[in-house]
C-alpha atoms as a PDB file:
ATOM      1  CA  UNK A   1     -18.136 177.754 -37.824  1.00  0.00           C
ATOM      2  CA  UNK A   2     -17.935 181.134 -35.991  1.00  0.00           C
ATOM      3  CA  UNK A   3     -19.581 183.840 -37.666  1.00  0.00           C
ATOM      4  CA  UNK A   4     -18.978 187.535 -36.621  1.00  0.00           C
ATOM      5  CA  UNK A   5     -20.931 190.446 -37.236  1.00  0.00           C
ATOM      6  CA  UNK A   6     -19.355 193.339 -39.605  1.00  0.00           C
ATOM      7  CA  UNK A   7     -22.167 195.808 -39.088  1.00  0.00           C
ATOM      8  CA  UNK A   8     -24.164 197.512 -35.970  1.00  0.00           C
ATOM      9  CA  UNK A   9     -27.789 197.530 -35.263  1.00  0.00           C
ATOM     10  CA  UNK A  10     -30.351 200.180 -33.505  1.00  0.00           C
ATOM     11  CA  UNK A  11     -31.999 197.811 -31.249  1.00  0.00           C
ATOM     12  CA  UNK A  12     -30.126 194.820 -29.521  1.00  0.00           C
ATOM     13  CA  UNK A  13     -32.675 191.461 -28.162  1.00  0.00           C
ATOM     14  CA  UNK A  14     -31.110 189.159 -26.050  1.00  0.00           C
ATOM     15  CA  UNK A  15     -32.111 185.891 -24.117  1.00  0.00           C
ATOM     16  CA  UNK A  16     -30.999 186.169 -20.357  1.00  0.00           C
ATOM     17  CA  UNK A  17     -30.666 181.969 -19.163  1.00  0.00           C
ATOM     18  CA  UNK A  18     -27.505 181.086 -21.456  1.00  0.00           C
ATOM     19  CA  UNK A  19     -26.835 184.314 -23.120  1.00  0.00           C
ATOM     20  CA  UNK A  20     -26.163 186.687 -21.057  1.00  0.00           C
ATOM     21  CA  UNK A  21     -25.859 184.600 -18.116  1.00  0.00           C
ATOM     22  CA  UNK A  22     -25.771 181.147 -16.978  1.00  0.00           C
ATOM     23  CA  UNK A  23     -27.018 180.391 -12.936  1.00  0.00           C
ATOM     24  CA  UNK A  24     -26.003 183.247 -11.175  1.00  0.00           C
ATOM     25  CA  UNK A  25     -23.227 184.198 -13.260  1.00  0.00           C
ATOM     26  CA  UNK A  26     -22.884 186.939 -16.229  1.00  0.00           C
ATOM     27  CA  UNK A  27     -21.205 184.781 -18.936  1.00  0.00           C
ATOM     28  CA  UNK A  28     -17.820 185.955 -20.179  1.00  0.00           C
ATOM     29  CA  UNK A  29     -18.331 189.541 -21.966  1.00  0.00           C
ATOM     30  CA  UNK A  30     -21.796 190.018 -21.096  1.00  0.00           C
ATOM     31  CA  UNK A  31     -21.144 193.028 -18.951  1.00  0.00           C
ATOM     32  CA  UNK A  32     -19.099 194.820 -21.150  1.00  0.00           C
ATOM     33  CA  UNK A  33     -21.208 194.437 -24.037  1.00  0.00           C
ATOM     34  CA  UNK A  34     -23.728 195.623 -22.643  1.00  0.00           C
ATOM     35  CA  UNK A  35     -22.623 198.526 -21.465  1.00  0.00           C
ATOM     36  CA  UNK A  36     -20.652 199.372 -24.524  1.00  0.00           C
ATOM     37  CA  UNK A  37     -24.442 198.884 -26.070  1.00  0.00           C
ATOM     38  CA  UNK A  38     -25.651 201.600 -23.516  1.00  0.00           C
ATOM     39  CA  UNK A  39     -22.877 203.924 -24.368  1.00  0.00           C
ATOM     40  CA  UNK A  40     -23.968 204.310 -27.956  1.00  0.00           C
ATOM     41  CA  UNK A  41     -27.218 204.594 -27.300  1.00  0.00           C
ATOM     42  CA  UNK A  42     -28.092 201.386 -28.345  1.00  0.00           C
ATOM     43  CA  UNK A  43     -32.081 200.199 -27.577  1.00  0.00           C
ATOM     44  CA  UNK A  44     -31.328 197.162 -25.131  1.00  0.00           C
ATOM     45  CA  UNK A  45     -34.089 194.872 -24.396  1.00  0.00           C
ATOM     46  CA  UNK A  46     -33.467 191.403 -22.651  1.00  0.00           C
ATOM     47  CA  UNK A  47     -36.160 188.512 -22.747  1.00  0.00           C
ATOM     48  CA  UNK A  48     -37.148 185.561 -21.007  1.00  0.00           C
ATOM     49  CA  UNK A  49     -39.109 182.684 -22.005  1.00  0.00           C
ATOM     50  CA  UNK A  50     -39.691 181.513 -17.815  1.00  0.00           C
ATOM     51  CA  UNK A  51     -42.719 182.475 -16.064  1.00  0.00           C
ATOM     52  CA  UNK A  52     -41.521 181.710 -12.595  1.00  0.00           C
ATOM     53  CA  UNK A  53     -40.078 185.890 -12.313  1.00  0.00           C
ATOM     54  CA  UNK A  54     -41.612 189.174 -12.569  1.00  0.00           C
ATOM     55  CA  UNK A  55     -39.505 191.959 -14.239  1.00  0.00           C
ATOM     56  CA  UNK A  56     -38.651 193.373 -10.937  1.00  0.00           C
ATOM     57  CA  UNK A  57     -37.052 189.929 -10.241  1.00  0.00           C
ATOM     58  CA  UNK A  58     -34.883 189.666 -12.966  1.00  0.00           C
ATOM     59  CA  UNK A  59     -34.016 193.454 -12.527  1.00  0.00           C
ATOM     60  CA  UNK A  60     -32.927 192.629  -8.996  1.00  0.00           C
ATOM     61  CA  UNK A  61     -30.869 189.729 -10.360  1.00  0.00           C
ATOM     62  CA  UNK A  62     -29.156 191.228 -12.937  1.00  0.00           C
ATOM     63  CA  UNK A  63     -27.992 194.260 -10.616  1.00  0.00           C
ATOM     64  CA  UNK A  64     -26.800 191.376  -8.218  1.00  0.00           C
ATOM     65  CA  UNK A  65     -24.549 190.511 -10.908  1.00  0.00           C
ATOM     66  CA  UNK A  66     -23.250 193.425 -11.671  1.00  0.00           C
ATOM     67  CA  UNK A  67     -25.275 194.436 -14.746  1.00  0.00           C
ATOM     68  CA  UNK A  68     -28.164 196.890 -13.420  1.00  0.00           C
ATOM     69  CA  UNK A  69     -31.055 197.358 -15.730  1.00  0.00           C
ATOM     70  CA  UNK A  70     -34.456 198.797 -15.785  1.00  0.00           C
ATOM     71  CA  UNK A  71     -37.886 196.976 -15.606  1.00  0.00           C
ATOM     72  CA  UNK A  72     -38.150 198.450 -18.805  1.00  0.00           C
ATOM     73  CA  UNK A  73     -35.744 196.587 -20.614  1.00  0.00           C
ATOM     74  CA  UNK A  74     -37.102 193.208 -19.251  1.00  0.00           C
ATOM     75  CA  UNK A  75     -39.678 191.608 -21.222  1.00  0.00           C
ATOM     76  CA  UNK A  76     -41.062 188.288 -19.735  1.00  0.00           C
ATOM     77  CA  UNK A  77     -43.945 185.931 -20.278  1.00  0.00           C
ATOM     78  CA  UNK A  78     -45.465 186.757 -17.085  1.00  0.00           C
ATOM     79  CA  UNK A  79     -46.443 190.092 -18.940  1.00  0.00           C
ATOM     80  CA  UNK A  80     -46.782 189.232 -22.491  1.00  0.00           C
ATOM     81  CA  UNK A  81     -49.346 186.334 -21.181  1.00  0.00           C
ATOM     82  CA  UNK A  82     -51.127 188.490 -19.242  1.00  0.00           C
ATOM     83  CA  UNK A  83     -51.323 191.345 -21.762  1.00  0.00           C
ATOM     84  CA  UNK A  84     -52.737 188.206 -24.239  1.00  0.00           C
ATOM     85  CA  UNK A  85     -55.534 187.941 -22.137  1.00  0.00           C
ATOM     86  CA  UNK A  86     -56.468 191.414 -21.658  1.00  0.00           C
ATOM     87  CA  UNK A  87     -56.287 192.397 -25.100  1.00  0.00           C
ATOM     88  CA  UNK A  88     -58.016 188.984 -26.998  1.00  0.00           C
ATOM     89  CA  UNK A  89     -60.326 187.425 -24.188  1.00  0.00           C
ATOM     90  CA  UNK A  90     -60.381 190.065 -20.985  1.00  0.00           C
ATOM     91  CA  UNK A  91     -64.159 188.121 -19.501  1.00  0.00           C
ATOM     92  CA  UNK A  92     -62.328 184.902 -20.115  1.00  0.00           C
ATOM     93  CA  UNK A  93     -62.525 182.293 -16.863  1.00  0.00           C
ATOM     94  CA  UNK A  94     -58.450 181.355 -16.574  1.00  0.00           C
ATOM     95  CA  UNK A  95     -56.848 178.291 -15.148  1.00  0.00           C
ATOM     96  CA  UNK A  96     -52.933 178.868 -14.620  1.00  0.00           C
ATOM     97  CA  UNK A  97     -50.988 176.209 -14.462  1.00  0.00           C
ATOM     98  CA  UNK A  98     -48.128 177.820 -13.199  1.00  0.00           C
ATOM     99  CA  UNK A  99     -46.286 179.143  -9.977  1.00  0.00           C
ATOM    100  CA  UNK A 100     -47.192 182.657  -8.132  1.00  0.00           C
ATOM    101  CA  UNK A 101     -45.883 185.417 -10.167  1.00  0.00           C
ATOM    102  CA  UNK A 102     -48.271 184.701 -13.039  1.00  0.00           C
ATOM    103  CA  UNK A 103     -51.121 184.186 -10.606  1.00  0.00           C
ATOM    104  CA  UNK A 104     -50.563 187.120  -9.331  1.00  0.00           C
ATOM    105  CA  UNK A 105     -50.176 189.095 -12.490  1.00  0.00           C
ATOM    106  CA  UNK A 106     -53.629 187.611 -13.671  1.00  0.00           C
ATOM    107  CA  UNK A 107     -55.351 188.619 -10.404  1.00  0.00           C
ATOM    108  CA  UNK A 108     -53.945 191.819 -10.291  1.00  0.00           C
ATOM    109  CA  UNK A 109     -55.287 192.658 -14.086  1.00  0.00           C
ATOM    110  CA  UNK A 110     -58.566 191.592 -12.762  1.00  0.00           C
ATOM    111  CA  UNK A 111     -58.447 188.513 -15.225  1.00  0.00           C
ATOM    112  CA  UNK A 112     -60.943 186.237 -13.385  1.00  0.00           C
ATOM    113  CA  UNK A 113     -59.070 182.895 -12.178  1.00  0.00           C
ATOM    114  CA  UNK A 114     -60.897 179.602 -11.295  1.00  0.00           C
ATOM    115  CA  UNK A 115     -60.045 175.720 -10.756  1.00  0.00           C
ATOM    116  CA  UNK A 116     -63.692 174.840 -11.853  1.00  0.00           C
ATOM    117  CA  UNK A 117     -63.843 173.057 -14.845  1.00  0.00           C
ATOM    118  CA  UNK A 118     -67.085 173.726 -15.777  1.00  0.00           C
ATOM    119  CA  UNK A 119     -66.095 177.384 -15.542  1.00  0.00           C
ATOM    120  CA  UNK A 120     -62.620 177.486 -17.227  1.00  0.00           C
ATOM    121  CA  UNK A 121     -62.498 179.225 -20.874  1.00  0.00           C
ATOM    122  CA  UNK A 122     -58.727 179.100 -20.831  1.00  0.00           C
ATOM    123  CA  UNK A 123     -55.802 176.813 -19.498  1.00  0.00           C
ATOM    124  CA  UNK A 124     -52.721 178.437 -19.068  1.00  0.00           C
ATOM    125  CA  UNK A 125     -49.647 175.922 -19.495  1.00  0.00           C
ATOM    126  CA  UNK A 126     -46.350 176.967 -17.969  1.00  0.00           C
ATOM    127  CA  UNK A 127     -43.312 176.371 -16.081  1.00  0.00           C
ATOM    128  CA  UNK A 128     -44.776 175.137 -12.904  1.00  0.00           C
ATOM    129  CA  UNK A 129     -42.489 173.068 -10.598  1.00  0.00           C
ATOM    130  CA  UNK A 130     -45.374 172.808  -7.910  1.00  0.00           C
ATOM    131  CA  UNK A 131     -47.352 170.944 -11.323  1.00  0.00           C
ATOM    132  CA  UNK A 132     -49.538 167.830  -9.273  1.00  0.00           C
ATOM    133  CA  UNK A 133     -51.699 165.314 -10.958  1.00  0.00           C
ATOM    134  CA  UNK A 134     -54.490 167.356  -9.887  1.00  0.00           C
ATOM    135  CA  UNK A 135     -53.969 170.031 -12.257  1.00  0.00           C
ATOM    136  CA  UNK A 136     -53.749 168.186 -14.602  1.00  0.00           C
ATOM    137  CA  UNK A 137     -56.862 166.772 -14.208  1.00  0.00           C
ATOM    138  CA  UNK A 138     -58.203 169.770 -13.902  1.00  0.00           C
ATOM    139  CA  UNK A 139     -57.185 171.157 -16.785  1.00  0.00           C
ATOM    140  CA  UNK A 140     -58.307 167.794 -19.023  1.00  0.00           C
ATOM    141  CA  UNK A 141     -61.840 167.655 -17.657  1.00  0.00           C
ATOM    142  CA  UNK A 142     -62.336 171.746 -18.974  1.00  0.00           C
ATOM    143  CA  UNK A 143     -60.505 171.161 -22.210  1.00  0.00           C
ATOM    144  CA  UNK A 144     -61.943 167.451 -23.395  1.00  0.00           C
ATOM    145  CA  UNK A 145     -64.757 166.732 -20.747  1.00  0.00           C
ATOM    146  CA  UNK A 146     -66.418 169.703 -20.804  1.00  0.00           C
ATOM    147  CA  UNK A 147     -65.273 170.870 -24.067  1.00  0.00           C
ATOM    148  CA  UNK A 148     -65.070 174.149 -23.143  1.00  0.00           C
ATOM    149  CA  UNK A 149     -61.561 175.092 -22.726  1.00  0.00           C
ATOM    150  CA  UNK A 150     -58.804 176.243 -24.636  1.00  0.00           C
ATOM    151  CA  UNK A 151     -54.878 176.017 -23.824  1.00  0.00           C
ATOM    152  CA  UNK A 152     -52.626 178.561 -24.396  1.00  0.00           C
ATOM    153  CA  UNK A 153     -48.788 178.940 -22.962  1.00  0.00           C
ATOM    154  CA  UNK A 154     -46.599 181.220 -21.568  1.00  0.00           C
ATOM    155  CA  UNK A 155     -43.623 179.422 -23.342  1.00  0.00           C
ATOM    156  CA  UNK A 156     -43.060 175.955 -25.268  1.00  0.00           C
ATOM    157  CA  UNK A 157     -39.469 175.497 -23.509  1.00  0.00           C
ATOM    158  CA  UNK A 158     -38.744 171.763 -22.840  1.00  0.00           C
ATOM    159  CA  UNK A 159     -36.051 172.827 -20.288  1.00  0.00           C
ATOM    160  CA  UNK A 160     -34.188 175.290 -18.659  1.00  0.00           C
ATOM    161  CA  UNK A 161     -30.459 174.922 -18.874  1.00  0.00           C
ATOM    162  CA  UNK A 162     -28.659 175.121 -15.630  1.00  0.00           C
ATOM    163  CA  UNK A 163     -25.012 174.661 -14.872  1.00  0.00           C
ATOM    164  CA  UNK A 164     -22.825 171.848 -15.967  1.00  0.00           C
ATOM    165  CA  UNK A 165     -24.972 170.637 -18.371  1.00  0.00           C
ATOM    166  CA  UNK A 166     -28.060 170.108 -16.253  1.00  0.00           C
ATOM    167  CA  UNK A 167     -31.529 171.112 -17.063  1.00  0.00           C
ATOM    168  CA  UNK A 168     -35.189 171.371 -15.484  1.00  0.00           C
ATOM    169  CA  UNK A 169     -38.284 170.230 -16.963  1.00  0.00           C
ATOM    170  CA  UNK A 170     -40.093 173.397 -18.682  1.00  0.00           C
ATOM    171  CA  UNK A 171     -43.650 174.472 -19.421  1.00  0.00           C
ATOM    172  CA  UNK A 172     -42.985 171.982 -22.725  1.00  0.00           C
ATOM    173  CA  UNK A 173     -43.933 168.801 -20.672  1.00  0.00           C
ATOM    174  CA  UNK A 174     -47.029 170.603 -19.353  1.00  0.00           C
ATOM    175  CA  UNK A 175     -48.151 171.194 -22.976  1.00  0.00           C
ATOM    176  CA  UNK A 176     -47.016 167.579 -24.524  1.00  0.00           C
ATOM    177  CA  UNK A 177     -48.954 165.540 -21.976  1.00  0.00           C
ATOM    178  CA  UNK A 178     -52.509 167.624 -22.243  1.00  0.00           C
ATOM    179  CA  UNK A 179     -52.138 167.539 -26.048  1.00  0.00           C
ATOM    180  CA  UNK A 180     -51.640 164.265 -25.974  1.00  0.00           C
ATOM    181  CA  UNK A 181     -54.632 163.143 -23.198  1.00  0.00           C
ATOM    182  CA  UNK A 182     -56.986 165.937 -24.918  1.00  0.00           C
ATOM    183  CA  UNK A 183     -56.322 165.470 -28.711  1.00  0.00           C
ATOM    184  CA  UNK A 184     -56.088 169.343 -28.307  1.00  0.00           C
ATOM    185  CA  UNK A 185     -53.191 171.627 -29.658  1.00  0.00           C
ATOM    186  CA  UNK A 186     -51.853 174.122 -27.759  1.00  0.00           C
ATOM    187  CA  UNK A 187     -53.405 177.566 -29.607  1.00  0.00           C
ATOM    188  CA  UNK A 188     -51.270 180.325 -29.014  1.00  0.00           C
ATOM    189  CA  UNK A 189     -47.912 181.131 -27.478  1.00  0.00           C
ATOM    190  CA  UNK A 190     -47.487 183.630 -25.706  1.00  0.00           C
ATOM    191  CA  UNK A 191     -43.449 183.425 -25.327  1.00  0.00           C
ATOM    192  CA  UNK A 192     -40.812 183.317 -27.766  1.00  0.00           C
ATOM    193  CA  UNK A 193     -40.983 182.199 -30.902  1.00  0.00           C
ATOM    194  CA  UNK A 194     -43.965 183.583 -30.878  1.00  0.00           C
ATOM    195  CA  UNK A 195     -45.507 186.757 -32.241  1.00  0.00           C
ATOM    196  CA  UNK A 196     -47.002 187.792 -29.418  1.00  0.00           C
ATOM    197  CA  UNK A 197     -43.456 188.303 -27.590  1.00  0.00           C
ATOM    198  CA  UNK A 198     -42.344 189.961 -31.298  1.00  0.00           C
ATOM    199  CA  UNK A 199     -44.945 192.387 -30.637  1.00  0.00           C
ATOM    200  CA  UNK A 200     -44.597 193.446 -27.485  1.00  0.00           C
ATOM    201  CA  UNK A 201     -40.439 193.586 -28.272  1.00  0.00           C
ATOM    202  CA  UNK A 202     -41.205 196.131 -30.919  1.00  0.00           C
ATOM    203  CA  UNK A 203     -43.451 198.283 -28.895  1.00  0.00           C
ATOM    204  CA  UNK A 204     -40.548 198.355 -26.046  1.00  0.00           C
ATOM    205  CA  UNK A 205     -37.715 199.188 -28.363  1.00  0.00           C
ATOM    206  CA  UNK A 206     -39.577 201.379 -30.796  1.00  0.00           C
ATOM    207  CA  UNK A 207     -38.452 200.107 -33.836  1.00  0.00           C
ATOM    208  CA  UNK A 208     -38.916 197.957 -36.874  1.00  0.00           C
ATOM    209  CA  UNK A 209     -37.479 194.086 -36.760  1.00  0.00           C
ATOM    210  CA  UNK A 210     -35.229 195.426 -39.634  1.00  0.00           C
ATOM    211  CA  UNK A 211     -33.271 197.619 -37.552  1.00  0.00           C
ATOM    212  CA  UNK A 212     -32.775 195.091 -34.680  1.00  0.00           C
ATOM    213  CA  UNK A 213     -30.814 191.784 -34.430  1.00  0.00           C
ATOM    214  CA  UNK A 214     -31.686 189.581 -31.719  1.00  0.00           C
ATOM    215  CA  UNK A 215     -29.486 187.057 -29.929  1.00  0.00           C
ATOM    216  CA  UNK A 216     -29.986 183.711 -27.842  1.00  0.00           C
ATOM    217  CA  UNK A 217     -28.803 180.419 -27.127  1.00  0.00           C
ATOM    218  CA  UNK A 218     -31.649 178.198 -28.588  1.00  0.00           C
ATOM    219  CA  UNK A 219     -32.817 177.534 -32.287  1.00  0.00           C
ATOM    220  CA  UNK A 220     -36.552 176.973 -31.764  1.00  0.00           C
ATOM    221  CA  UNK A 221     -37.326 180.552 -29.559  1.00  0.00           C
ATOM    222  CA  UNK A 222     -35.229 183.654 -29.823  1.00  0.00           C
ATOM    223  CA  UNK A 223     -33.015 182.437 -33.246  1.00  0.00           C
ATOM    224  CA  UNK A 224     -36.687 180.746 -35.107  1.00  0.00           C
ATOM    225  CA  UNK A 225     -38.261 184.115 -33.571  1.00  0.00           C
ATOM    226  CA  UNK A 226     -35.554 186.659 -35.100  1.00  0.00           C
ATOM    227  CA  UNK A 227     -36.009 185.013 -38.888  1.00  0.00           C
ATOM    228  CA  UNK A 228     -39.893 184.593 -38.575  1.00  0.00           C
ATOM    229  CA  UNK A 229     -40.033 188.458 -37.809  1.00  0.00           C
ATOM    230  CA  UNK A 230     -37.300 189.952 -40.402  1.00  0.00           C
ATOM    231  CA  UNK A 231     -34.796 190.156 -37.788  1.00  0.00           C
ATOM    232  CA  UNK A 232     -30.914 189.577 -38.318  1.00  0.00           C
ATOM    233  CA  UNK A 233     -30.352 186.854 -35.653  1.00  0.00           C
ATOM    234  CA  UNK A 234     -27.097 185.215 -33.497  1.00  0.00           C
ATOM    235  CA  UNK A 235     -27.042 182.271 -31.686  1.00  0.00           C
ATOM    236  CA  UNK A 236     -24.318 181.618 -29.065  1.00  0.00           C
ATOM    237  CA  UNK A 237     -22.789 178.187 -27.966  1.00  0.00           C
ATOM    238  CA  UNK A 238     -22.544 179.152 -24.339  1.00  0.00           C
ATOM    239  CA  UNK A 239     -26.129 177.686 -23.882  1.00  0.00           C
ATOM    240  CA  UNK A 240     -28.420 174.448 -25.264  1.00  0.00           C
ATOM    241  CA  UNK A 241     -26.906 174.614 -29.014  1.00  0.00           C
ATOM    242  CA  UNK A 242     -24.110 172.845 -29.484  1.00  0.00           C
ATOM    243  CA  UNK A 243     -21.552 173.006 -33.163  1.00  0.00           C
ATOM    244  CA  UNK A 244     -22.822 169.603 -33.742  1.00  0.00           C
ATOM    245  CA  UNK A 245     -26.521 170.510 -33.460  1.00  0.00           C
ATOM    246  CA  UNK A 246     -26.070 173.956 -35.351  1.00  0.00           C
ATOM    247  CA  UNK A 247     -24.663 171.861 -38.642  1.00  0.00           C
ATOM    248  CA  UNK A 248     -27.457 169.323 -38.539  1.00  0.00           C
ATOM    249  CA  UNK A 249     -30.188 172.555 -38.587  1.00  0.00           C
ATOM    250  CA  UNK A 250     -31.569 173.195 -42.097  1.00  0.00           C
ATOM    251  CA  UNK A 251     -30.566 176.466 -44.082  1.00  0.00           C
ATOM    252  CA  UNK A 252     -33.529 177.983 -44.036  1.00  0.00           C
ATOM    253  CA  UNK A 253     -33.172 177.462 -39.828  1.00  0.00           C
ATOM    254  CA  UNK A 254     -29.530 178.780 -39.689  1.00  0.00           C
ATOM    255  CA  UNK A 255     -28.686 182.131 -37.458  1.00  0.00           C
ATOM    256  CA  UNK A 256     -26.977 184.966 -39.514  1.00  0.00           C
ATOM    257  CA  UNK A 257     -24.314 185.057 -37.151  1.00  0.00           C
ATOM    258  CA  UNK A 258     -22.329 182.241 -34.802  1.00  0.00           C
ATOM    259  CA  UNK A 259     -20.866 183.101 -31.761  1.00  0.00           C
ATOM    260  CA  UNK A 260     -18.293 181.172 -29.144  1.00  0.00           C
ATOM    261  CA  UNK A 261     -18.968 184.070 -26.656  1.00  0.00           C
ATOM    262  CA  UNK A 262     -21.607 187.196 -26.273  1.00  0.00           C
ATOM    263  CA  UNK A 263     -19.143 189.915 -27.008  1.00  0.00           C
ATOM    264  CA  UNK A 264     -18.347 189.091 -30.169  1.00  0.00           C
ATOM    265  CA  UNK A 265     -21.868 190.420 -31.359  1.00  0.00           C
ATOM    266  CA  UNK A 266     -20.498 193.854 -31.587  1.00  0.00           C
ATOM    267  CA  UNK A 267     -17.422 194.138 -33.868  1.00  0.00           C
ATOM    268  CA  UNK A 268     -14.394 195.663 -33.107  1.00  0.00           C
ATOM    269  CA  UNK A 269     -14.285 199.143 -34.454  1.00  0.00           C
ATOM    270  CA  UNK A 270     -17.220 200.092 -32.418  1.00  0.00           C
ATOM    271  CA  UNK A 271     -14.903 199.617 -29.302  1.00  0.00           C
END
């Protein structure tokens, strides 16, 4: 089932949590890939679908593992959802539910934040493991009470993968259960597969989807992101997709490339 790239790209998009590493551990060939990447000049750009970091965060944790990159290269849905706001509803009244760095991203854009329902023009769904009936509540009486609200999220994860197999309930749950008390979809998405985190990817790499392949561990954000946009796309089994869940995909669904491990994304005459 492995499929191997026979050609190079100008702009390289990876997932971090099961790409490039899993925990706090670079998975097997991250490193040098990467750095083979940065020795030809290759535009590097790593995303991440959890709102619980800041750039400078992930920064500091990939240099902890050996693997140090610029705030630059980091693109998260802490910014992309703040960004969203500025650009489509900067008066807006926002309710985050979510932990401190988005908070704090909002209130340092000046993007007005409130728990009142009467006063909330947007709820903000996200990876929030300090979520409490409360704001949920909150968030129901703006959106079907008061009919005033609409929800938007960073990401539509339904878990993060951890170690061994294990996982933690994602900003997904958040979204299912005030869909299904409010009647409500979810309008935009700030995260991947979105095209808000498409857009703000090109604008960081400077160039066209067509020159860039991007590469992740999950079907329904970075691989249905990559083929939504034009982009060449690889998915790698050292994350949630398994061989078995790969085959049962539909063909218009399927990566370009299949990988058992990271490094194999680059073939081997560019070594």
């Amino acid at each position: 089932m492995v499929k191997t790239p026979d050609r190079d790209y100008d702009g390289y998009i990876f997932d971090l949590d099961g790409t490039i590493y899993l925990g706090g551990e670079l998975l097997p060939g991250a490193r040098q890939l990467v750095e083979r990447l940065r020795a030809l000049n290759k535009r590097v750009v790593f995303l991440s679908n959890n709102p619980t970091r800041n750039v400078e965060a992930y920064a500091e944790k990939l240099a902890k593992m050996g693997l140090p990159t610029p705030p630059e290269e980091i693109v998260t849905t802490v910014y992309t959802t703040t960004q969203w706001i500025l650009q489509n509803a900067p008066e807006a009244v926002v309710y985050p539910i979510s932990e401190e760095p988005l908070i704090r991203s909002l209130t340092e854009a000046g993007i007005t934040i409130s728990d009142d329902p009467e006063k909330i023009d947007i709820v903000v769904a996200s990876y929030d493991r300090t979520l409490t009936w409360r704001k949920l509540q909150t968030a129901f009486e703006a959106i079907w009470y008061h009919k005033r609200a609409k929800m938007i999220c960073t990401n539509p994860d339904l878990y993060c993968p951890f170690p061994g197999g294990r996982g933690e309930v994602d900003a997904g749950a958040v979204i299912a259960a005030l869909e299904a008390v409010t009647g409500t979809p979810c309008e935009v998405n700030c995260g991947k597969p979105s095209p808000v985190m498409v857009e703000t990817i090109m604008r960081a790499v400077g160039l066209a989807p067509e020159q860039c392949i991007t590469t992740g561990d999950r079907l329904y954000t970075e691989i249905r992101m990559g083929i939504s946009s034009g982009m060449d796309t690889a998915v790698v089994f050292t994350g949630e997709t398994t061989p078995e869940m790969l085959e049962a995909t539909p063909a218009e669904d399927q990566p370009t490339y299949v990988l058992d491990r990271i490094d194999k994304l680059l073939p081997e005459r560019f070594w």
